[in-house]
N, C-alpha and C. Protein backbone atom coordinates (compact mmCIF):
# COMPACT_ATOMS: atom_id res chain seq x y z
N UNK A 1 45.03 58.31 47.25
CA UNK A 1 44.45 56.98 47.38
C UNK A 1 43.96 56.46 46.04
N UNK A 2 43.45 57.02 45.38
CA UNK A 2 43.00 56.79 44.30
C UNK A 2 43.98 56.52 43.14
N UNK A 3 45.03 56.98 43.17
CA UNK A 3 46.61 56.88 42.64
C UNK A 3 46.71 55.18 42.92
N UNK A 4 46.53 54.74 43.95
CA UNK A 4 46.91 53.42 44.50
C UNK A 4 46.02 52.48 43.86
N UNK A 5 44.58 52.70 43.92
CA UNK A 5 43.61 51.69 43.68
C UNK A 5 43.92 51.69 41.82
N UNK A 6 44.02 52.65 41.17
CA UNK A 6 44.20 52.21 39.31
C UNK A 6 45.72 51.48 39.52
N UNK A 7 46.88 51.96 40.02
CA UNK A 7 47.83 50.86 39.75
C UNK A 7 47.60 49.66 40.49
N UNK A 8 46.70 49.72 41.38
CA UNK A 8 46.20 47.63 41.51
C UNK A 8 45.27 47.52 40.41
N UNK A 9 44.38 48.36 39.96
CA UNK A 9 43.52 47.63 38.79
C UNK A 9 44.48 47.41 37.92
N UNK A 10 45.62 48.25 37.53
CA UNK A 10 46.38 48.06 36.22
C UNK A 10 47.16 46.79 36.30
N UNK A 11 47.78 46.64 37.63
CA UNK A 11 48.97 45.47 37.86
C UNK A 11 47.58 44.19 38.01
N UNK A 12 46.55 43.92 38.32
CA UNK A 12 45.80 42.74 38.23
C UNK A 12 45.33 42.52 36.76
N UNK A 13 45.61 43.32 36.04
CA UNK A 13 44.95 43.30 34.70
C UNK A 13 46.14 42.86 34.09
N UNK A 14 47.46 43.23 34.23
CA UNK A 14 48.50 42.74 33.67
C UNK A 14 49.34 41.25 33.80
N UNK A 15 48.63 41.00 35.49
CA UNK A 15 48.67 39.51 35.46
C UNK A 15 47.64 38.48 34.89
N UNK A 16 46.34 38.99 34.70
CA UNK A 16 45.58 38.17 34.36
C UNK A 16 45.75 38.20 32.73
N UNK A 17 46.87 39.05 31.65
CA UNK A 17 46.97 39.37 30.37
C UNK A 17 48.20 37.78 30.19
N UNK A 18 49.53 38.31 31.10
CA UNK A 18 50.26 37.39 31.31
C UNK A 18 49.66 35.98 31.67
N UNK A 19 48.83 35.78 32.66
CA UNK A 19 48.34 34.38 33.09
C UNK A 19 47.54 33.25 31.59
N UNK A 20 47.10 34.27 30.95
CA UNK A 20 46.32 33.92 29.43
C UNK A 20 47.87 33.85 28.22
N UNK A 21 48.74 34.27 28.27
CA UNK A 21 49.57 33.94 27.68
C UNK A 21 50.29 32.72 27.52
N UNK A 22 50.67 32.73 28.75
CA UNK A 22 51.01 31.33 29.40
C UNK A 22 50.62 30.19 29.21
N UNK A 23 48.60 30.60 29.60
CA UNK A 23 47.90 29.37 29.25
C UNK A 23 47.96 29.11 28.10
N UNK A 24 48.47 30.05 26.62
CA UNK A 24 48.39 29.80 25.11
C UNK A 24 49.51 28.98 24.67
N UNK A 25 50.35 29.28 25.26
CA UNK A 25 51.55 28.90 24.98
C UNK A 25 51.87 27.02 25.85
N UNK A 26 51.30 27.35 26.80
CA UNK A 26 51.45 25.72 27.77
C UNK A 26 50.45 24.54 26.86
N UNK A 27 49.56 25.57 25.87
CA UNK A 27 48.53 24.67 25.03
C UNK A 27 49.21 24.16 24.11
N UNK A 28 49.83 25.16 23.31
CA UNK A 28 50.82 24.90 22.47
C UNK A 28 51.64 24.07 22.19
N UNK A 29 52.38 24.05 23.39
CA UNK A 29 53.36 23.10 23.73
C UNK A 29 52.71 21.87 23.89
N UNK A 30 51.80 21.66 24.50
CA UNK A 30 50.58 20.41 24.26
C UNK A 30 50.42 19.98 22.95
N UNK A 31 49.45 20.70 22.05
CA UNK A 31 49.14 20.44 20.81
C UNK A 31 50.82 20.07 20.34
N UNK A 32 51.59 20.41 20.47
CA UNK A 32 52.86 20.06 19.78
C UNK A 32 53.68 18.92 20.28
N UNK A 33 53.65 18.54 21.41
CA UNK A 33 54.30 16.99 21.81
C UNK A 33 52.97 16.17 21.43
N UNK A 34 51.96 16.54 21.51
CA UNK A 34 51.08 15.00 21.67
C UNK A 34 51.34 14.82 19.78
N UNK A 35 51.42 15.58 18.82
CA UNK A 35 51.35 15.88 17.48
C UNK A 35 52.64 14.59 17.12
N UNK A 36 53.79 15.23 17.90
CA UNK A 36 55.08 14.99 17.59
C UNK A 36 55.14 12.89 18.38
N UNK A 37 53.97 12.75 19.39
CA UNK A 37 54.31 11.60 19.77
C UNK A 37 53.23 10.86 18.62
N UNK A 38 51.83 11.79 18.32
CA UNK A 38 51.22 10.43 17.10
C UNK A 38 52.48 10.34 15.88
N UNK A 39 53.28 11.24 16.01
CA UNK A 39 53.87 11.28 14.10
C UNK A 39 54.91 10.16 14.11
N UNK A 40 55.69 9.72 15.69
CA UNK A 40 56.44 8.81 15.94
C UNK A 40 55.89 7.03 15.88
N UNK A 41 54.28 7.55 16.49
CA UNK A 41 53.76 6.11 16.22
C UNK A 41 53.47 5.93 15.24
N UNK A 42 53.11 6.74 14.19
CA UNK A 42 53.04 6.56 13.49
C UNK A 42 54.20 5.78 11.97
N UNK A 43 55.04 6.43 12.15
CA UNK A 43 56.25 5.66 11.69
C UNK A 43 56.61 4.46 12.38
N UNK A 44 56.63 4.41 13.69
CA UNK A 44 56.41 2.50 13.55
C UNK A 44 55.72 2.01 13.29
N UNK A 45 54.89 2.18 13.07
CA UNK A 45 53.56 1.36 12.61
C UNK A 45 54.04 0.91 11.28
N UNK A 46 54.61 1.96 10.40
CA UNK A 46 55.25 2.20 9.03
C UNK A 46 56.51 1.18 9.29
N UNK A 47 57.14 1.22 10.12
CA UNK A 47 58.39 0.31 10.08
C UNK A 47 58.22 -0.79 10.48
N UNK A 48 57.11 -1.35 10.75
CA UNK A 48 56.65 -2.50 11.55
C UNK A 48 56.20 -3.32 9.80
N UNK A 49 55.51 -2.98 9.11
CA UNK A 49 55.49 -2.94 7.45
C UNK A 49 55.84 -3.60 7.19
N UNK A 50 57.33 -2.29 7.56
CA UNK A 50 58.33 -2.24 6.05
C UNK A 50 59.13 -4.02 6.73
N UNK A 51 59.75 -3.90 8.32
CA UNK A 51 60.19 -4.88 8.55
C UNK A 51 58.92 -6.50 8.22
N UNK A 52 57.96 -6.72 7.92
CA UNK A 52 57.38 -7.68 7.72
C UNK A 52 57.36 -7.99 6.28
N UNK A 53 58.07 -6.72 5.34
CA UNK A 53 57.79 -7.28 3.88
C UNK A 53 59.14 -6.98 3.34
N UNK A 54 60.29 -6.79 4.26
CA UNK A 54 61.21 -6.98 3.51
C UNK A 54 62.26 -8.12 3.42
N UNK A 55 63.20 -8.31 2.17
CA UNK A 55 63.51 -9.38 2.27
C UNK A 55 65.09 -9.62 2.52
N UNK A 56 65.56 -8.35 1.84
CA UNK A 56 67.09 -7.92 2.02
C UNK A 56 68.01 -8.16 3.38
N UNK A 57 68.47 -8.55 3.91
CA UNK A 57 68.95 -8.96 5.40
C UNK A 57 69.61 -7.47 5.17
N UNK A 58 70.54 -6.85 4.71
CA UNK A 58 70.62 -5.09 4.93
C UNK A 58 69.58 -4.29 5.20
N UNK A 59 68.88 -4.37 4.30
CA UNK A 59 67.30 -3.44 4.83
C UNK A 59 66.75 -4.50 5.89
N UNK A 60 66.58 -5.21 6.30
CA UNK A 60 66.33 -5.60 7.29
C UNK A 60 66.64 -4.89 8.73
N UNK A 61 68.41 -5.26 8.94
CA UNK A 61 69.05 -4.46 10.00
C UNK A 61 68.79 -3.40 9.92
N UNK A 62 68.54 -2.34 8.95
CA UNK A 62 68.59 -1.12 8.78
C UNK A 62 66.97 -0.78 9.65
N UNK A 63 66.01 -1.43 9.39
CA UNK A 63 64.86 -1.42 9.92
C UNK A 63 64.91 -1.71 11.21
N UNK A 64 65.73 -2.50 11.65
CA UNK A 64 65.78 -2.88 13.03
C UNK A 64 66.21 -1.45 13.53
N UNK A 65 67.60 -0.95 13.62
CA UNK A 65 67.81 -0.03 13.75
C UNK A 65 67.05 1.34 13.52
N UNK A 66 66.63 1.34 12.54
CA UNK A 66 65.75 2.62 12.72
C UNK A 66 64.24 2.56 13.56
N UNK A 67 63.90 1.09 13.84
CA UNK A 67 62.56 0.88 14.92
C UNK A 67 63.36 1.53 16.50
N UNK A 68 64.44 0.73 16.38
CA UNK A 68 65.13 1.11 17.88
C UNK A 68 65.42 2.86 18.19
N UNK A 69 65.15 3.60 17.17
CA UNK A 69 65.36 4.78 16.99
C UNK A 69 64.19 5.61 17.29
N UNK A 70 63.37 4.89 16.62
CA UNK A 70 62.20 5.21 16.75
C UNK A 70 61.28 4.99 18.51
N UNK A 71 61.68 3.74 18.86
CA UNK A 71 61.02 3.49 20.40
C UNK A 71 62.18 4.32 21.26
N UNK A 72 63.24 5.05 20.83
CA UNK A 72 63.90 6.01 21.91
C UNK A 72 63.54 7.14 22.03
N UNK A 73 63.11 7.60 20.56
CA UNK A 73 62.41 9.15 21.04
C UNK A 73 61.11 9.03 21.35
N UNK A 74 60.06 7.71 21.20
CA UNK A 74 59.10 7.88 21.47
C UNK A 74 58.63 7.67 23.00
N UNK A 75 60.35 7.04 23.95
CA UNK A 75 60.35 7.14 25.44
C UNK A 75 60.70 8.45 25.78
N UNK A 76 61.17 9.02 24.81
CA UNK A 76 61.60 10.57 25.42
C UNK A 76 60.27 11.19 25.14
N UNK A 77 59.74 11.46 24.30
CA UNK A 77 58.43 12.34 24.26
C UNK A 77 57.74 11.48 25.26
N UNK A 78 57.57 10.66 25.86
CA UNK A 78 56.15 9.88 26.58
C UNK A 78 56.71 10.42 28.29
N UNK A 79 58.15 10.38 28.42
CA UNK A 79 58.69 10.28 29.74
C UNK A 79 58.81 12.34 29.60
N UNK A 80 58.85 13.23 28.65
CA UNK A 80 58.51 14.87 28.35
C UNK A 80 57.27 14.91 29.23
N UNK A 81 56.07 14.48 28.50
CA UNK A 81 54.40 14.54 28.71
C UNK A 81 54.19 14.19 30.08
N UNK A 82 54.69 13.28 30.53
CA UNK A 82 54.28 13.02 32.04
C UNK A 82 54.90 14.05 32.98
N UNK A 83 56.10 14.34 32.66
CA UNK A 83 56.86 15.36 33.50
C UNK A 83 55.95 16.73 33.21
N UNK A 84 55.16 16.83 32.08
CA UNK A 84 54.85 18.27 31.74
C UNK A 84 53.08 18.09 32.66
N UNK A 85 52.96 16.46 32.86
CA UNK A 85 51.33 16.13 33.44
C UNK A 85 50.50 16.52 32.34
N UNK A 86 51.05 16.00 30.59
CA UNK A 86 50.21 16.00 29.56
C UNK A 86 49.64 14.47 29.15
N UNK A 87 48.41 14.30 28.97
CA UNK A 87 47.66 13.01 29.12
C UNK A 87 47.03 12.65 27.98
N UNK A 88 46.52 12.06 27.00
CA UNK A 88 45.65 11.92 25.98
C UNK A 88 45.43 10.27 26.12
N UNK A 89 43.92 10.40 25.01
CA UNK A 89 43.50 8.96 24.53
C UNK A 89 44.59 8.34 24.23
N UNK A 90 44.83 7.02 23.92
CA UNK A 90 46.04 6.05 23.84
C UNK A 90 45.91 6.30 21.65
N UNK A 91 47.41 6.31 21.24
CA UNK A 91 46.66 6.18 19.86
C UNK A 91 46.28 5.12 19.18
N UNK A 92 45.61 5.34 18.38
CA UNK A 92 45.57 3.92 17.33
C UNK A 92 45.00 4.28 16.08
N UNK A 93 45.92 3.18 15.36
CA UNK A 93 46.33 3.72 13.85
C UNK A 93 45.24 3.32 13.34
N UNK A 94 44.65 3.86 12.77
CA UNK A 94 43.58 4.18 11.50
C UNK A 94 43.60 2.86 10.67
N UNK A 95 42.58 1.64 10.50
CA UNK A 95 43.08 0.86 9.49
C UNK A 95 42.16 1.12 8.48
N UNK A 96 42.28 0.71 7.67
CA UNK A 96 41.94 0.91 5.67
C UNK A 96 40.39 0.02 5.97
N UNK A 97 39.65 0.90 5.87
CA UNK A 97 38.49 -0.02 5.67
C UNK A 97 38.33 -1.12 4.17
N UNK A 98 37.54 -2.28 4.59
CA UNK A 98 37.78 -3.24 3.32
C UNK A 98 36.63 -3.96 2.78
């Protein structure tokens, strides 16, 4: 009997080792999409800029295109996070105090 009761202490100890892994790693993956969705807003914000101060009709399109690039992965990381039921403050970009 006693044979029985250490391999349940051992096998509950090994799920609760595994269950903490999981939780490190599911954090992880957190800290790393929400990271990866400010770094996207962040570049539009940057291309939002660049398209208001440039004058070139090539760099222009080119900006267009790379904004449209930019709002596709930033529906794929936003439409990731909800499927994963990851949530944060809304962002907003830092302005330059004056």
């Amino acid at each position: 009997m006693e044979s029985g009761v250490r391999m349940e202490t051992v096998l509950k100890l090994i799920q609760r080792v595994d269950s903490r892994e999981t939780d490190k790693k599911q954090e992880q993956e957190k800290r790393q999409l929400l990271e990866e969705l400010r770094e996207v807003a962040r570049l539009m914000a940057c291309n939002d800029l660049w398209f208001e101060l440039e004058c070139d009709e090539n760099l222009i399109e080119a900006c267009i295109y790379q904004r449209e690039a930019l709002q596709a992965r930033y529906r794929y990381l936003l439409g990731t996070a909800r499927r994963k039921g990851i949530s944060c403050e809304p962002f907003q970009p830092k302005r330059a105090e004056g």
